[in-house]
C-alpha atoms as a PDB file:
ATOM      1  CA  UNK A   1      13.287  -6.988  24.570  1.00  0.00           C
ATOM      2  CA  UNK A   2      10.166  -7.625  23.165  1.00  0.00           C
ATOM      3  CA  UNK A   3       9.614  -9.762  20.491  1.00  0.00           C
ATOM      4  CA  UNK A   4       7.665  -7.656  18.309  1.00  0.00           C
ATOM      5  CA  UNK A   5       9.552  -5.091  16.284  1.00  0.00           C
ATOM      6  CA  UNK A   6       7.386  -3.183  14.407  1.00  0.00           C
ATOM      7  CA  UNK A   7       4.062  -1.622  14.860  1.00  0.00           C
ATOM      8  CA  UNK A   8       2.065  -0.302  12.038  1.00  0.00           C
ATOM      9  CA  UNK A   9      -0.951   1.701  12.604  1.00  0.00           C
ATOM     10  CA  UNK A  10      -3.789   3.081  10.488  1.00  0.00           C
ATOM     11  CA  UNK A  11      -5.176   6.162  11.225  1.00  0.00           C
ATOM     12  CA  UNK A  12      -9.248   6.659  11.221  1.00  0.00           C
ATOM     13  CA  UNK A  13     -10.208   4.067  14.006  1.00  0.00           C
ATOM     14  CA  UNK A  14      -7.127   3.376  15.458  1.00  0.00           C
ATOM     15  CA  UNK A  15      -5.281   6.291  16.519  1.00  0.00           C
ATOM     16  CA  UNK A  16      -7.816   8.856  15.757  1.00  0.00           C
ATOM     17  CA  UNK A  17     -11.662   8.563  16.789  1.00  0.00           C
ATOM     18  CA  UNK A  18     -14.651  11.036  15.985  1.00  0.00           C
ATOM     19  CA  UNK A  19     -12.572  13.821  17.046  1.00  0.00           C
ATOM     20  CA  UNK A  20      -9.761  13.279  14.114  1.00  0.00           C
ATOM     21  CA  UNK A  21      -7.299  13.897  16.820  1.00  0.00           C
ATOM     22  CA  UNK A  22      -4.465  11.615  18.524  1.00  0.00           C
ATOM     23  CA  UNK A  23      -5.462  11.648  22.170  1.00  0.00           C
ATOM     24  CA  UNK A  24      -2.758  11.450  25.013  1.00  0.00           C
ATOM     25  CA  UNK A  25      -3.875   7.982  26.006  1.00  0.00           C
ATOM     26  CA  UNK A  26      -3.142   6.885  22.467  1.00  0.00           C
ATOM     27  CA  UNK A  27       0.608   8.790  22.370  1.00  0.00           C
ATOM     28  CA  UNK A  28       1.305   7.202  25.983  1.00  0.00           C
ATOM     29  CA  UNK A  29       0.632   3.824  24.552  1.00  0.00           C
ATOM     30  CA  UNK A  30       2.777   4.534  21.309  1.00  0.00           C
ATOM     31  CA  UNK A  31       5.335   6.128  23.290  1.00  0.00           C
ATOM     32  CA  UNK A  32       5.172   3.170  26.006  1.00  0.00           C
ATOM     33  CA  UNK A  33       6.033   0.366  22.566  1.00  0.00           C
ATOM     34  CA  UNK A  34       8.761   2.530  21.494  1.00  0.00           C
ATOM     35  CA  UNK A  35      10.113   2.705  24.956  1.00  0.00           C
ATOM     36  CA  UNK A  36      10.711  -1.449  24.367  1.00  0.00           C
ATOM     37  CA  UNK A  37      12.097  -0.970  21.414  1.00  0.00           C
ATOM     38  CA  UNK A  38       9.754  -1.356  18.915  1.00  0.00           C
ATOM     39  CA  UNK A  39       9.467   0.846  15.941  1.00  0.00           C
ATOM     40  CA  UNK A  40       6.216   2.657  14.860  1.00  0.00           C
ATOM     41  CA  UNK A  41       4.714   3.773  11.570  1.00  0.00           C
ATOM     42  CA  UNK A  42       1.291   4.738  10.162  1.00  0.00           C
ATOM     43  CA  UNK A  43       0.119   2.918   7.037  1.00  0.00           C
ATOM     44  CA  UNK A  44      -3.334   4.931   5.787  1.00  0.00           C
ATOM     45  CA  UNK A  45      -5.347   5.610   2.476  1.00  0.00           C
ATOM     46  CA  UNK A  46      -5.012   9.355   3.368  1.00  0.00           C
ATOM     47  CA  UNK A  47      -3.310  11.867   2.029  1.00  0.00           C
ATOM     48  CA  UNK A  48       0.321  12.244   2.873  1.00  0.00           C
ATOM     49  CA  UNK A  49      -0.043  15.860   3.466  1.00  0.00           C
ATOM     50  CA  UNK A  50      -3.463  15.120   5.414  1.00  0.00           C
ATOM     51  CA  UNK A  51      -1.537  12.431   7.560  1.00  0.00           C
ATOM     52  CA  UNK A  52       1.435  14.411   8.341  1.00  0.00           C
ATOM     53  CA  UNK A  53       0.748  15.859  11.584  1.00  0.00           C
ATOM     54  CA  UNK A  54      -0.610  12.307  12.599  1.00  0.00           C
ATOM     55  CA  UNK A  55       2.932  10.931  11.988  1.00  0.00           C
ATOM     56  CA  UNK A  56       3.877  13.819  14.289  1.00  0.00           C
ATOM     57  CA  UNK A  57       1.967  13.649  16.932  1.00  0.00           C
ATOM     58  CA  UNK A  58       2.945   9.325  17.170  1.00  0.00           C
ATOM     59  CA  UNK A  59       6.307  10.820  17.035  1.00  0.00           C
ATOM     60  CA  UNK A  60       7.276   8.173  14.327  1.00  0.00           C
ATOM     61  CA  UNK A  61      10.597   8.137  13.256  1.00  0.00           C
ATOM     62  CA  UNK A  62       9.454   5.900   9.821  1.00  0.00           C
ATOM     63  CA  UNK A  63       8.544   7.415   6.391  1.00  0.00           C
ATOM     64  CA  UNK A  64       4.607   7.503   5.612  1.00  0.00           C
ATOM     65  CA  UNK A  65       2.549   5.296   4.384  1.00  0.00           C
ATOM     66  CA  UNK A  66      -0.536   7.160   2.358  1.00  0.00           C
ATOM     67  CA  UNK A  67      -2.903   6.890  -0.211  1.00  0.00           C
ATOM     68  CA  UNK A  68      -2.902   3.073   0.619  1.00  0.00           C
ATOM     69  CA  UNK A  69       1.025   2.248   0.324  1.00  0.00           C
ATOM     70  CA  UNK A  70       0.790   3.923  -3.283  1.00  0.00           C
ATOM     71  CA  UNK A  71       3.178   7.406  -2.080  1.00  0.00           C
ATOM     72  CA  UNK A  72       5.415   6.293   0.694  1.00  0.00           C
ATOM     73  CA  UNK A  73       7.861   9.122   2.156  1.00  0.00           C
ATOM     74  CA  UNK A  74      10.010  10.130   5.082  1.00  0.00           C
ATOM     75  CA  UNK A  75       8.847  13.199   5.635  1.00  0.00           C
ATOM     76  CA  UNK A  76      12.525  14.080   7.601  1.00  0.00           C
ATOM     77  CA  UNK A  77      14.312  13.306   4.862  1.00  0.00           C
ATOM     78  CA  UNK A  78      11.394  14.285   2.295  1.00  0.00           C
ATOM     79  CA  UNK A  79      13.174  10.759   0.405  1.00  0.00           C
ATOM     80  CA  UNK A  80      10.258   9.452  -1.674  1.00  0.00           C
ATOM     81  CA  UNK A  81      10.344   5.478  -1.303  1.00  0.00           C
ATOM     82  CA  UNK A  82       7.184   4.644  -3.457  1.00  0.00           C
ATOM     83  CA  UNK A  83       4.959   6.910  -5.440  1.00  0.00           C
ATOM     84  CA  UNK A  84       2.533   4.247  -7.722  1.00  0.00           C
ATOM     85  CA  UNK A  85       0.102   6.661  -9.679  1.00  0.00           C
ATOM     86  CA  UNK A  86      -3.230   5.045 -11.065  1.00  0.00           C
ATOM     87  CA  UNK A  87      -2.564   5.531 -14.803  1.00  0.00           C
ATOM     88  CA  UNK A  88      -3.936   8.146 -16.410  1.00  0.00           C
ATOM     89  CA  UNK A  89      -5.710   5.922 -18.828  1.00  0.00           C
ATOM     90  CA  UNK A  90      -7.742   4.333 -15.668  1.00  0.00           C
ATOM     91  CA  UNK A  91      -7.946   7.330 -13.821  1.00  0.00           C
ATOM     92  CA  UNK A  92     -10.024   9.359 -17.169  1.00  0.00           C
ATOM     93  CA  UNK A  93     -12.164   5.679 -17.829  1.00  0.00           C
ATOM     94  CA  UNK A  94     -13.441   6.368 -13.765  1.00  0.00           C
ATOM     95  CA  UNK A  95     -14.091   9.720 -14.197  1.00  0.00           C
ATOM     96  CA  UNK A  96     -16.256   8.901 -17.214  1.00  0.00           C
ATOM     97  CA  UNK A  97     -18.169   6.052 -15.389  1.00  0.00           C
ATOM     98  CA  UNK A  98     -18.473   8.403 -12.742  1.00  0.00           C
ATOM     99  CA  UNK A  99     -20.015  11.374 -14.534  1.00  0.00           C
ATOM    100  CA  UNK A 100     -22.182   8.677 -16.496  1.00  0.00           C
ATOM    101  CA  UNK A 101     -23.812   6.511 -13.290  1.00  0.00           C
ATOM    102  CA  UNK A 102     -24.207   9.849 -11.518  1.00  0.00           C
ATOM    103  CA  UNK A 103     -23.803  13.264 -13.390  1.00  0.00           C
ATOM    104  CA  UNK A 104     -24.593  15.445 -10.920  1.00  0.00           C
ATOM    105  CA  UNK A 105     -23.351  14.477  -7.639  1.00  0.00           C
ATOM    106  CA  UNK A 106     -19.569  15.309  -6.907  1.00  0.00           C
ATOM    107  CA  UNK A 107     -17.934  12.861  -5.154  1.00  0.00           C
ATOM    108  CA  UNK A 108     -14.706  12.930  -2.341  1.00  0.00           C
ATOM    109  CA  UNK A 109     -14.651   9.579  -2.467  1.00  0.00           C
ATOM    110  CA  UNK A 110     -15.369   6.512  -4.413  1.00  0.00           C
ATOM    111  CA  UNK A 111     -14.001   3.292  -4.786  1.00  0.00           C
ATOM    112  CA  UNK A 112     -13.684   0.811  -7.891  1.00  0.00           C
ATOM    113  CA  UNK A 113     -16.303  -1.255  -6.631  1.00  0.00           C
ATOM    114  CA  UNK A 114     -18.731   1.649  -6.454  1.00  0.00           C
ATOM    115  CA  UNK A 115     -17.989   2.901  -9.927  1.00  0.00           C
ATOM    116  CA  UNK A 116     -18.627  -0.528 -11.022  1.00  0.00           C
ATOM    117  CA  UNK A 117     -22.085  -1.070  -9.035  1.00  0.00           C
ATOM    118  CA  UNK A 118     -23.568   2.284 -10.090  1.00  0.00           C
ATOM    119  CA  UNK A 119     -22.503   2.204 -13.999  1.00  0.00           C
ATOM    120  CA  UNK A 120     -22.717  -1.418 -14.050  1.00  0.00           C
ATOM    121  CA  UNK A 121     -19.647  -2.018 -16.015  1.00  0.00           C
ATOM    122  CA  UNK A 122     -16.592  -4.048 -15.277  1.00  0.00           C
ATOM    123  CA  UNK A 123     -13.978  -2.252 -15.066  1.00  0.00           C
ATOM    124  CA  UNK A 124     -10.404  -3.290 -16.706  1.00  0.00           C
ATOM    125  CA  UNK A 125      -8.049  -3.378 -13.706  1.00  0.00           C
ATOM    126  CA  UNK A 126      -5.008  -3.968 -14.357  1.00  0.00           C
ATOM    127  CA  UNK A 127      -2.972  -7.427 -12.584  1.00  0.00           C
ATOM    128  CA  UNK A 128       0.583  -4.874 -12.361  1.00  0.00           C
ATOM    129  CA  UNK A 129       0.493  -1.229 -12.140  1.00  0.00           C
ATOM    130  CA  UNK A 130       3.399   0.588 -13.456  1.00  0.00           C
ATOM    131  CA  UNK A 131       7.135   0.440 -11.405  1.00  0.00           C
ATOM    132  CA  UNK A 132       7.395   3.280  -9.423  1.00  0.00           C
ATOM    133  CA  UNK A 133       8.460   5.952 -11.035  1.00  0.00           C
ATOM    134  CA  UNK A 134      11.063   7.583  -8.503  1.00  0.00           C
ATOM    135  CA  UNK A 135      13.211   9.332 -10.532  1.00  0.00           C
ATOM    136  CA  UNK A 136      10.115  11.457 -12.222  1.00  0.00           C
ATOM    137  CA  UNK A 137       7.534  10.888  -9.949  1.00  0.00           C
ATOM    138  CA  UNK A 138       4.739  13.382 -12.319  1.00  0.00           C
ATOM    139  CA  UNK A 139       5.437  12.778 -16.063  1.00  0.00           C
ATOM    140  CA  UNK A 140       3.703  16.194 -17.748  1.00  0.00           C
ATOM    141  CA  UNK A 141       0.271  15.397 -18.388  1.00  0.00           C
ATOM    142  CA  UNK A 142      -0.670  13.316 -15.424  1.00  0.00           C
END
């Protein structure tokens, strides 16, 4: 048996290319790690429903990893292990910077540094997010 046990994998890059699909060669070589033993998850900033049929496809037998560790789930089970909201405090400051630093563009995506380059503001990040909240994952009003 191989010293390695576990084998984490991202999606965009690593298991999927340009065509956003799992190619055999990349579920032989998954299938050839679990075959020795060792046990394979994804870990991805995508969304868990968008990630799904990745999991699939791997055949992991793991709960998901998405939106960057913050919602972590087995989709068998459907047992929620993590879910770590931004809090709704941060989430309406970004959207403000947003719409002020660029007012008519939509964005899909964006990240903190962006916000922070375009508005030119620091923004107040906090050093601990909340606990998870597994017993009411989405308080009303969030």
């Amino acid at each position: 048996m191989t010293a390695i046990r576990l084998l984490v994998l991202d999606i965009d890059g690593t298991i999927a290319g340009a065509s956003n699909q799992v190619t055999p060669r990349v579920q032989q070589a998954v299938a050839a790690a679990q075959a020795q033993g060792i046990r394979v998850a994804i870990a991805t900033g995508r969304m868990y429903q968008a990630a799904l049929r990745f999991h699939q496809a791997i055949g992991s037998t793991l709960p998901l990893m998405a939106y960057q560790g913050a919602w972590i789930q087995d989709p068998t089970t459907h047992t929620r292990h993590r879910h770590s909201p931004l809090p709704r405090t941060y989430a309406l400051e970004l959207l403000g910077l947003l719409a002020e630093a660029r007012p008519s563009r939509p964005y899909r995506f964006i990240s903190i540094s962006m916000i922070s380059s375009m508005s030119g503001k620091s923004l107040p990040i906090p050093a601990t997010m909340p606990s998870d909240r597994r017993s009411n994952p989405l308080p009303s009003g969030t």
